[in-house]
N, C-alpha and C. Protein backbone atom coordinates (compact mmCIF):
# COMPACT_ATOMS: atom_id res chain seq x y z
N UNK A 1 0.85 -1.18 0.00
CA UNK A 1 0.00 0.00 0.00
C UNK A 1 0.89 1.24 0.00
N UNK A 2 0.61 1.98 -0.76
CA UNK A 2 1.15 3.19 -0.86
C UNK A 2 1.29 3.97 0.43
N UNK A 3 1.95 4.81 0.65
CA UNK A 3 1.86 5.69 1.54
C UNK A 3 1.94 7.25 1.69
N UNK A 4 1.25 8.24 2.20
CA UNK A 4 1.08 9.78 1.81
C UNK A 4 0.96 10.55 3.06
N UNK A 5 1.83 11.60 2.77
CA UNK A 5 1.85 12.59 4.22
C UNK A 5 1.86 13.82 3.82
N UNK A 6 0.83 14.28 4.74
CA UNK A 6 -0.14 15.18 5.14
C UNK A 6 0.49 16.33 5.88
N UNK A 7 1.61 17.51 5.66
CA UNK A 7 2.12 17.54 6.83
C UNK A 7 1.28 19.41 6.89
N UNK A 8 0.96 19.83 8.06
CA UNK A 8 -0.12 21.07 7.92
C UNK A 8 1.09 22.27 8.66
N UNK A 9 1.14 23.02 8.21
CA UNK A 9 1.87 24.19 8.28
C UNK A 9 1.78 25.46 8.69
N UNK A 10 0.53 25.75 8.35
CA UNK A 10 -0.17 27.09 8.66
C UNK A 10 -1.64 26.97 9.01
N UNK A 11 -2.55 27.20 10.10
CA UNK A 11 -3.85 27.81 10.24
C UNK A 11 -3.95 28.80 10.51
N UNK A 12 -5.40 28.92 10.47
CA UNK A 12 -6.35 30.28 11.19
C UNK A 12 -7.50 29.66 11.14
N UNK A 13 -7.89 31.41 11.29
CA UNK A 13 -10.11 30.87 10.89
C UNK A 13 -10.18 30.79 9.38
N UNK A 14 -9.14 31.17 8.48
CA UNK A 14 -9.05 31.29 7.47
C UNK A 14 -9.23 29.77 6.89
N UNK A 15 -8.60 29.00 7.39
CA UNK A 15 -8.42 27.57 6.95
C UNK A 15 -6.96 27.31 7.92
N UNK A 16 -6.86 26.02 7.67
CA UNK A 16 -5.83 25.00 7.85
C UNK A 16 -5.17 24.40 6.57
N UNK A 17 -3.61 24.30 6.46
CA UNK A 17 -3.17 24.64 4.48
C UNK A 17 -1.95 23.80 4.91
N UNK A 18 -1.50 23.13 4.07
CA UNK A 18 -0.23 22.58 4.21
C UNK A 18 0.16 21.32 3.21
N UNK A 19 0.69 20.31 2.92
CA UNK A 19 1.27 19.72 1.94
C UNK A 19 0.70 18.27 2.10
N UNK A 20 0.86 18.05 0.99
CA UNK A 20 0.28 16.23 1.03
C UNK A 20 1.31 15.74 -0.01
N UNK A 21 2.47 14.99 0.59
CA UNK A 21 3.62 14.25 -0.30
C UNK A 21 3.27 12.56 -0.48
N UNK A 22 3.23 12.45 -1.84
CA UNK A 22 2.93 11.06 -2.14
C UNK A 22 3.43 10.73 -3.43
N UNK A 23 4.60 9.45 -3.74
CA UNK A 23 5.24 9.22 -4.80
C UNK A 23 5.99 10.39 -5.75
N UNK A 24 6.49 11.07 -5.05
CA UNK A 24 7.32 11.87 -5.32
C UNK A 24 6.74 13.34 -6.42
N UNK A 25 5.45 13.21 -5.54
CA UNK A 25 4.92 14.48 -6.22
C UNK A 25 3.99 14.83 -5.10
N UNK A 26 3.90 16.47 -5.19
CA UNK A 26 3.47 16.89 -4.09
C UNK A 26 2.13 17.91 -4.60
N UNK A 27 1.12 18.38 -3.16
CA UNK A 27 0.07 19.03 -3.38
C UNK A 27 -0.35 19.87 -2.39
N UNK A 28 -1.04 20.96 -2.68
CA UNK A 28 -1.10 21.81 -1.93
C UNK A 28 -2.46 21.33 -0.94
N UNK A 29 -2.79 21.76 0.41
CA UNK A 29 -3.76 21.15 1.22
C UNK A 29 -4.66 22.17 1.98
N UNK A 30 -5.70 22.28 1.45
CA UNK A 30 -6.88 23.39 2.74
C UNK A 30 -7.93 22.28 3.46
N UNK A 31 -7.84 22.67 4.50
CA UNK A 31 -8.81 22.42 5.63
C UNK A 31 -9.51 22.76 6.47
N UNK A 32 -10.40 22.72 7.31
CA UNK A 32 -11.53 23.81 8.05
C UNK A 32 -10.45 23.76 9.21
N UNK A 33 -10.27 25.15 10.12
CA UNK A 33 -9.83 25.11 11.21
C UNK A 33 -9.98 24.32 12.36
N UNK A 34 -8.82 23.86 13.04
CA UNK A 34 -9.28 23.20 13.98
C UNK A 34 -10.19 23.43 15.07
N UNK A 35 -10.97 22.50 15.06
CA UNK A 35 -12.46 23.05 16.09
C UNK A 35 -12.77 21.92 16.72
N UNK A 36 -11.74 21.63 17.74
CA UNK A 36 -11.89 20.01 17.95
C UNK A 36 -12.48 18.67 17.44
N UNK A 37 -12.09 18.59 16.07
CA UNK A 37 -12.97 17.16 15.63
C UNK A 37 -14.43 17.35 15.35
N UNK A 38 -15.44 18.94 15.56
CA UNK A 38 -16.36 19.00 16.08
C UNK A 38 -16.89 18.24 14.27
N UNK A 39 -18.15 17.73 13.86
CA UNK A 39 -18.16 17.52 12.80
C UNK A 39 -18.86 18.65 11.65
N UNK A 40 -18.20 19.00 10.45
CA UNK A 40 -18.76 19.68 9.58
C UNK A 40 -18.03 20.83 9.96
N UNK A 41 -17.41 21.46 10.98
CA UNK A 41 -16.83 22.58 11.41
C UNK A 41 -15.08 22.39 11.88
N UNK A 42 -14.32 21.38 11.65
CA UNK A 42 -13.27 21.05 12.19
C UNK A 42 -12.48 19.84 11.11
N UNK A 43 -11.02 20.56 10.96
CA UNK A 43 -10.26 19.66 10.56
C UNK A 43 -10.48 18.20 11.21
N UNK A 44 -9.97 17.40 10.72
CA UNK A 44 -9.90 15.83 11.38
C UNK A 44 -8.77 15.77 12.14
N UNK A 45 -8.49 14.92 13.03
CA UNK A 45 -7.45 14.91 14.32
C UNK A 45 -6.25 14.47 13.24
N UNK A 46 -5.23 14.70 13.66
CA UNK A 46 -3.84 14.48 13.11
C UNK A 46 -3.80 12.89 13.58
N UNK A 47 -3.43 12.21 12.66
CA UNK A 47 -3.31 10.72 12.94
C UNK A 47 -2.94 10.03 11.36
N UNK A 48 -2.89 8.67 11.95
CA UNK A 48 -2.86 7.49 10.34
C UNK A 48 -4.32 6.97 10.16
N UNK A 49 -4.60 7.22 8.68
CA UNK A 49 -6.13 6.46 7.80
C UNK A 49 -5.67 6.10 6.71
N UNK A 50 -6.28 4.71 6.45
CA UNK A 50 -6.77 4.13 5.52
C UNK A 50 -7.40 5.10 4.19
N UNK A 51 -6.98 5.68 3.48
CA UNK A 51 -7.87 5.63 2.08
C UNK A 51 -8.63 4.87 0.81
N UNK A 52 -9.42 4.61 1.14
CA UNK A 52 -10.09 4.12 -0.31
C UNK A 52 -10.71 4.82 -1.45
N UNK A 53 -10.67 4.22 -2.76
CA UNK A 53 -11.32 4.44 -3.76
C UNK A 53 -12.79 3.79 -3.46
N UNK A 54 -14.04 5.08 -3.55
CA UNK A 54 -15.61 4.73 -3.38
C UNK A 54 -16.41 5.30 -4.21
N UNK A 55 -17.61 4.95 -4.30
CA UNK A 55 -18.47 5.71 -4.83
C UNK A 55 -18.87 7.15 -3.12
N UNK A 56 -19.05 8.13 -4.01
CA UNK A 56 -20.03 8.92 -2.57
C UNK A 56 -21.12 9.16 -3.73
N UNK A 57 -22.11 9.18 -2.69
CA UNK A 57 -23.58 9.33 -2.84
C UNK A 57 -23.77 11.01 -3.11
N UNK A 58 -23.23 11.89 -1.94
CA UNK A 58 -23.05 13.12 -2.22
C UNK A 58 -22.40 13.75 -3.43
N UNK A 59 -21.53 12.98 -4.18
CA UNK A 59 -20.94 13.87 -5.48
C UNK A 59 -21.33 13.53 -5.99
N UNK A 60 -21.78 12.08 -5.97
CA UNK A 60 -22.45 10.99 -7.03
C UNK A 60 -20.86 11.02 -8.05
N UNK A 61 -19.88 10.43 -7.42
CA UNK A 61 -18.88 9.64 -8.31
C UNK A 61 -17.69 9.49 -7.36
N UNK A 62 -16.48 8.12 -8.22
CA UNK A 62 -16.14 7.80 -7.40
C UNK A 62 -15.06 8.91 -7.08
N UNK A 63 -14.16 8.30 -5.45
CA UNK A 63 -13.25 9.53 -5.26
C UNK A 63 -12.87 8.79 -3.96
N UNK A 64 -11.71 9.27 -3.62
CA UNK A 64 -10.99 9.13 -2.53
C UNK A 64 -11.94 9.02 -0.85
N UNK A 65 -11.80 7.90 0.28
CA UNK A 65 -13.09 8.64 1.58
C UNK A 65 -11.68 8.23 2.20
N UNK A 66 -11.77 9.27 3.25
CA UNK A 66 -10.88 9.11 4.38
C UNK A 66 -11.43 8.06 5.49
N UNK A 67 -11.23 6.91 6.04
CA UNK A 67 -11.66 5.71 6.85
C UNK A 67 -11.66 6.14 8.24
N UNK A 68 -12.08 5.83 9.18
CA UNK A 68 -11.99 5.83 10.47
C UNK A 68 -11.61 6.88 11.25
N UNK A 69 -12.00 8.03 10.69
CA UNK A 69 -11.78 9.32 11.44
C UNK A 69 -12.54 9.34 12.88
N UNK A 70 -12.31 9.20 14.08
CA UNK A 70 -13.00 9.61 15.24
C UNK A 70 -13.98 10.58 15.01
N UNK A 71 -15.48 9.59 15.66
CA UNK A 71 -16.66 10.75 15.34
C UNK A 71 -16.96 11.34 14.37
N UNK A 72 -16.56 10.77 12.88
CA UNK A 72 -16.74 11.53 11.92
C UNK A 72 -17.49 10.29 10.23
N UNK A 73 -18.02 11.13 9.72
CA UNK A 73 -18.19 10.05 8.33
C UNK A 73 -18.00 10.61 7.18
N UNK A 74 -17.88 10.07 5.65
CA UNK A 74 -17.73 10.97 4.68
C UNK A 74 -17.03 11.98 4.63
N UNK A 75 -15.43 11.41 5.57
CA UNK A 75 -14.80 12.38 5.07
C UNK A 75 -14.13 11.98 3.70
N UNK A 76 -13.98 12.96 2.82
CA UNK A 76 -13.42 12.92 1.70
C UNK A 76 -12.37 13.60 0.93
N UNK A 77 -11.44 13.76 -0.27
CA UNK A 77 -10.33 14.29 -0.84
C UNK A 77 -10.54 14.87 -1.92
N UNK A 78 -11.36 16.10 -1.99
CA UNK A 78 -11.99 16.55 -3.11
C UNK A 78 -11.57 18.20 -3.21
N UNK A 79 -11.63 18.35 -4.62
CA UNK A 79 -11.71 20.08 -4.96
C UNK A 79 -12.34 21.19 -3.90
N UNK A 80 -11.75 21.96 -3.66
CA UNK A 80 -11.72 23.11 -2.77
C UNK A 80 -11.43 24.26 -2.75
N UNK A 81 -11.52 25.79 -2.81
CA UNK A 81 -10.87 26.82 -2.97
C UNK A 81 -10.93 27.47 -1.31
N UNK A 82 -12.11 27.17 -0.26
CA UNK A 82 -12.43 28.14 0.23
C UNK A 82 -12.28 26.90 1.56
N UNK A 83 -11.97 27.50 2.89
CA UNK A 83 -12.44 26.42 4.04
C UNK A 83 -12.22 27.24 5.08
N UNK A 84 -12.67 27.81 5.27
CA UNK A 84 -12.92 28.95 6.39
C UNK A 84 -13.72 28.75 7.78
N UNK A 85 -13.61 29.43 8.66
CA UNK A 85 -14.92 29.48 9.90
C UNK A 85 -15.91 30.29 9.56
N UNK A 86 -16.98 29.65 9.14
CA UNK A 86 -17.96 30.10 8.42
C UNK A 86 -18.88 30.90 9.41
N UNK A 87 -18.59 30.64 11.05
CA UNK A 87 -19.52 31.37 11.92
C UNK A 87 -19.00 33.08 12.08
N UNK A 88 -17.60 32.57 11.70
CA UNK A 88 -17.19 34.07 11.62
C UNK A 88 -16.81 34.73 10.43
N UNK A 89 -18.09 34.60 9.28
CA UNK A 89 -18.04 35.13 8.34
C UNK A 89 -16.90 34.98 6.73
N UNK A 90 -16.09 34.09 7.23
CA UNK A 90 -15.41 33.22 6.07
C UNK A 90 -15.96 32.21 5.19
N UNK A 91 -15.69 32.02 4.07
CA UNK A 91 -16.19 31.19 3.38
C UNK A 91 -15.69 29.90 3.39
N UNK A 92 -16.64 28.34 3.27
CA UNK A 92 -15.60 27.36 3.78
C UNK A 92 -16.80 26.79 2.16
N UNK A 93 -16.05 25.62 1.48
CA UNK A 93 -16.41 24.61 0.67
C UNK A 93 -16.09 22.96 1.48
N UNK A 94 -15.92 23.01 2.57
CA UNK A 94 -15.85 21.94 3.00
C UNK A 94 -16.69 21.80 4.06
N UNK A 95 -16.66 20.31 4.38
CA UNK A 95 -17.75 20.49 6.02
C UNK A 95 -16.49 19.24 6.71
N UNK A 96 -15.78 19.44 6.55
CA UNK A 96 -14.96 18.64 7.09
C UNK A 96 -13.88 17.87 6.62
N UNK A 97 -13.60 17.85 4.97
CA UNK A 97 -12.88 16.94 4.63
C UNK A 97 -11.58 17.83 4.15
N UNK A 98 -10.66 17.18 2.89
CA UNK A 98 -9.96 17.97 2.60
C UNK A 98 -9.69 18.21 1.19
N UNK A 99 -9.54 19.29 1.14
CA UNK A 99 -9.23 19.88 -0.21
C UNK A 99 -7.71 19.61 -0.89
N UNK A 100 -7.11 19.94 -2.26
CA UNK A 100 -6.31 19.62 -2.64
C UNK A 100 -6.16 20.74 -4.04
N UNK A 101 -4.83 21.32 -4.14
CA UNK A 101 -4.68 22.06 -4.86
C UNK A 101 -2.95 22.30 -5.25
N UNK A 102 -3.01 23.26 -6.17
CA UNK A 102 -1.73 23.10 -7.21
C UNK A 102 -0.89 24.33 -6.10
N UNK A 103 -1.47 25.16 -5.37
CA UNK A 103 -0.95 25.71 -4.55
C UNK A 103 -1.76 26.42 -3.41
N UNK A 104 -1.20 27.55 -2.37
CA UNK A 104 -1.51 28.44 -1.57
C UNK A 104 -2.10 29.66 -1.85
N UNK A 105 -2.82 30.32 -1.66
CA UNK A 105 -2.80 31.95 -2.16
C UNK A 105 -4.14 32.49 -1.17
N UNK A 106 -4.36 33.78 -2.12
CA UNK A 106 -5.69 34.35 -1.56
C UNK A 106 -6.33 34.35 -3.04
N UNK A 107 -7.74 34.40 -2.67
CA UNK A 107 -8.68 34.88 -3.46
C UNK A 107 -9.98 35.36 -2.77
N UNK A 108 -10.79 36.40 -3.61
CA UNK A 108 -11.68 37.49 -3.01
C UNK A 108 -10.95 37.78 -1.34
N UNK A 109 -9.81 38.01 -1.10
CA UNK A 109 -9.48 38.31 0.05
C UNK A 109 -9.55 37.30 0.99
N UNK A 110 -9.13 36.12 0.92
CA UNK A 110 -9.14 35.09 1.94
C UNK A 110 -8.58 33.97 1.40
N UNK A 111 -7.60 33.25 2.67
CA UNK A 111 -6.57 32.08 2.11
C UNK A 111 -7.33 31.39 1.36
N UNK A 112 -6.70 30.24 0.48
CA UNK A 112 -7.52 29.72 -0.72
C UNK A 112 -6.83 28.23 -0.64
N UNK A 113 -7.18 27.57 -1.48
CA UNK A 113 -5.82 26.52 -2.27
C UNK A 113 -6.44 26.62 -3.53
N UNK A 114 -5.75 26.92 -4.37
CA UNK A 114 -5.82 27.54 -6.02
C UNK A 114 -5.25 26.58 -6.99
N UNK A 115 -6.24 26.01 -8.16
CA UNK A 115 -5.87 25.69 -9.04
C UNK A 115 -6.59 24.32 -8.22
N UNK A 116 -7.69 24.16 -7.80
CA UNK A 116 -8.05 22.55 -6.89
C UNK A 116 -8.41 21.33 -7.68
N UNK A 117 -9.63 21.97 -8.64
CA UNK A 117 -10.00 20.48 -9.60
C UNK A 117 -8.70 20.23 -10.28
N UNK A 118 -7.88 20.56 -10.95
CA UNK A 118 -6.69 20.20 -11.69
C UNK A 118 -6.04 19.32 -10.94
N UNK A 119 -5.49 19.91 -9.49
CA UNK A 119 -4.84 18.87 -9.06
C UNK A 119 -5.45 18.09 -8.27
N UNK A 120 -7.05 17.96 -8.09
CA UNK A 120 -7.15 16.37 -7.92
C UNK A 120 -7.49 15.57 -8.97
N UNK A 121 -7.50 15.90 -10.07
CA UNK A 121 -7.46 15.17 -11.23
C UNK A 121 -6.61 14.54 -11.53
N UNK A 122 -4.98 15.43 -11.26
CA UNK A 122 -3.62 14.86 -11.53
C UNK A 122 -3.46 13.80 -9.95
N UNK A 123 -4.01 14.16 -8.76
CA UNK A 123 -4.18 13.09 -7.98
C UNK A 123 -4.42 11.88 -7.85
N UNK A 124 -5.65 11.64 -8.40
CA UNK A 124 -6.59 10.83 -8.84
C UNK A 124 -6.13 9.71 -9.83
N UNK A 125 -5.78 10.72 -11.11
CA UNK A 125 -4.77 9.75 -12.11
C UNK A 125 -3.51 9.24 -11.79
N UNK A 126 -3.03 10.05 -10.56
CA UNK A 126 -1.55 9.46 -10.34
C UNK A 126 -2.21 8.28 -9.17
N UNK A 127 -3.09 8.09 -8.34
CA UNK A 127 -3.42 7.48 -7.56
C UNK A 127 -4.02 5.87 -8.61
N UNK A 128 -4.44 6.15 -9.46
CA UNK A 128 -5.46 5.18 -10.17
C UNK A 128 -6.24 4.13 -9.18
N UNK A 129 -6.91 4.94 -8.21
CA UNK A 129 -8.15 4.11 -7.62
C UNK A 129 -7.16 3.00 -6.39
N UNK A 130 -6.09 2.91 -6.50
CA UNK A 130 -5.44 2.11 -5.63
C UNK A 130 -5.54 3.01 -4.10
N UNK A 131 -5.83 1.71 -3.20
CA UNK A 131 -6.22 2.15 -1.36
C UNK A 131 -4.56 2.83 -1.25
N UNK A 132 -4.10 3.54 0.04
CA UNK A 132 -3.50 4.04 0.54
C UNK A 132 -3.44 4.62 1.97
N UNK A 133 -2.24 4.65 2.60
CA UNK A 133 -1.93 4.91 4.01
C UNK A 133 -1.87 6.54 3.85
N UNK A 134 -3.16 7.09 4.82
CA UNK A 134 -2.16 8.56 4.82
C UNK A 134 -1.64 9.43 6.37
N UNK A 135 -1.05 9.78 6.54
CA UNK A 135 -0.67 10.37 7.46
C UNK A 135 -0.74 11.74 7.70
N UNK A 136 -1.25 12.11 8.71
CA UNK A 136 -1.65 13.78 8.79
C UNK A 136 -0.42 14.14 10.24
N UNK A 137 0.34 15.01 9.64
CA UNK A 137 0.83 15.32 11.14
C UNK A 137 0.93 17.39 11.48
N UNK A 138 0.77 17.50 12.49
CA UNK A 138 0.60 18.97 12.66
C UNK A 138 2.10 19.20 12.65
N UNK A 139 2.66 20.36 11.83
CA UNK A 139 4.17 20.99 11.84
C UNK A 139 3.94 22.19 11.58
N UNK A 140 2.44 22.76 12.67
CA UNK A 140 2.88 24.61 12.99
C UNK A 140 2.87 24.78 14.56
N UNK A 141 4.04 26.02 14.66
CA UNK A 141 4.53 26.58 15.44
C UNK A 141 4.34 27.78 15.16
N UNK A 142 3.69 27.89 16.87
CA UNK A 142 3.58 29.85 17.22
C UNK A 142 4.91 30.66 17.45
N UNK A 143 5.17 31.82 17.38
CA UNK A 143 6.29 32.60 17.71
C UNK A 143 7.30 32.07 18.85
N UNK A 144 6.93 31.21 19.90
CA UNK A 144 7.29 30.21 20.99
C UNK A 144 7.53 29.21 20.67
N UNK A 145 7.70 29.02 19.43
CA UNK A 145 7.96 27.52 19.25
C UNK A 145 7.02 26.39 19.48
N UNK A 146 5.88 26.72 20.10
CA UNK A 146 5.23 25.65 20.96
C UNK A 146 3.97 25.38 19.32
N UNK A 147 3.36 24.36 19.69
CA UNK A 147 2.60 23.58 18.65
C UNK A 147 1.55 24.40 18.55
N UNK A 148 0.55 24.78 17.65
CA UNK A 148 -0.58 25.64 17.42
C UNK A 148 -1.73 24.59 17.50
N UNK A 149 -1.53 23.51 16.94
CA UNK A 149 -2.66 22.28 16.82
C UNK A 149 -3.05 21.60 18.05
């Protein structure tokens, strides 16, 4: 089984953004801020999952589901521009899963991951439906050095 890491770099309310390295090609990563695990409002806990190739009912096609997330279902690895705290007026396209993109940026004034359907397309095809190990680990630090996650 393949294996892919997740490693997250930067949050806010803006999102949660950072890299996903797998077979020697890499991708850019947005996620909803951490909000303890809460569901639909919160990154997923930093840990190791199972990925499979599924059908979802919600896109209606197949695509990557993240397995065994604590307290959580349907999480998934899909196109994204926006993943914000939506209670405080940011825009989020996710309710929990994660996005994937060709890079970092802003757009309409708020962090982004830019260029998203492309690179899960080039994901997808580099993946060809084969399961995979992925690994999420938190690697941001506040001005103290100390862990933000």
């Amino acid at each position: 089984m393949r294996f892919a890491l997740l490693t997250r770099t930067e949050t806010s309310d803006e999102g949660t953004f950072g890299t996903l390295e797998i077979a020697g090609h890499s991708f850019a990563t947005g996620e909803l801020p951490d909000r303890g695990n809460q569901p639909e409002v919160s990154c997923i806990p930093a840990g190791t999952y199972v990925c499979t190739w599924n059908f979802s009912n919600r896109f209606k096609r197949e695509m990557y589901q993240v397995l065994d997330v604590p307290d959580r279902t349907g999480v998934r690895i899909h196109s994204a521009n926006f993943m914000g705290d939506k209670s405080l007026g940011y825009r989020a396209e996710l309710n929990g899963c994660i996005a994937l993109g060709r890079s970092i940026g802003t757009l309409n004034n708020q962090r982004a991951v830019i260029t998203s359907r492309a690179a899960v397309e080039d994901f997808e095809n580099l993946m060809g439906g084969e399961d995979f190990e992925l690994q999420i680990v938190d690697s941001i630090a506040d001005p103290g050095g100390n862990s933000a996650l």
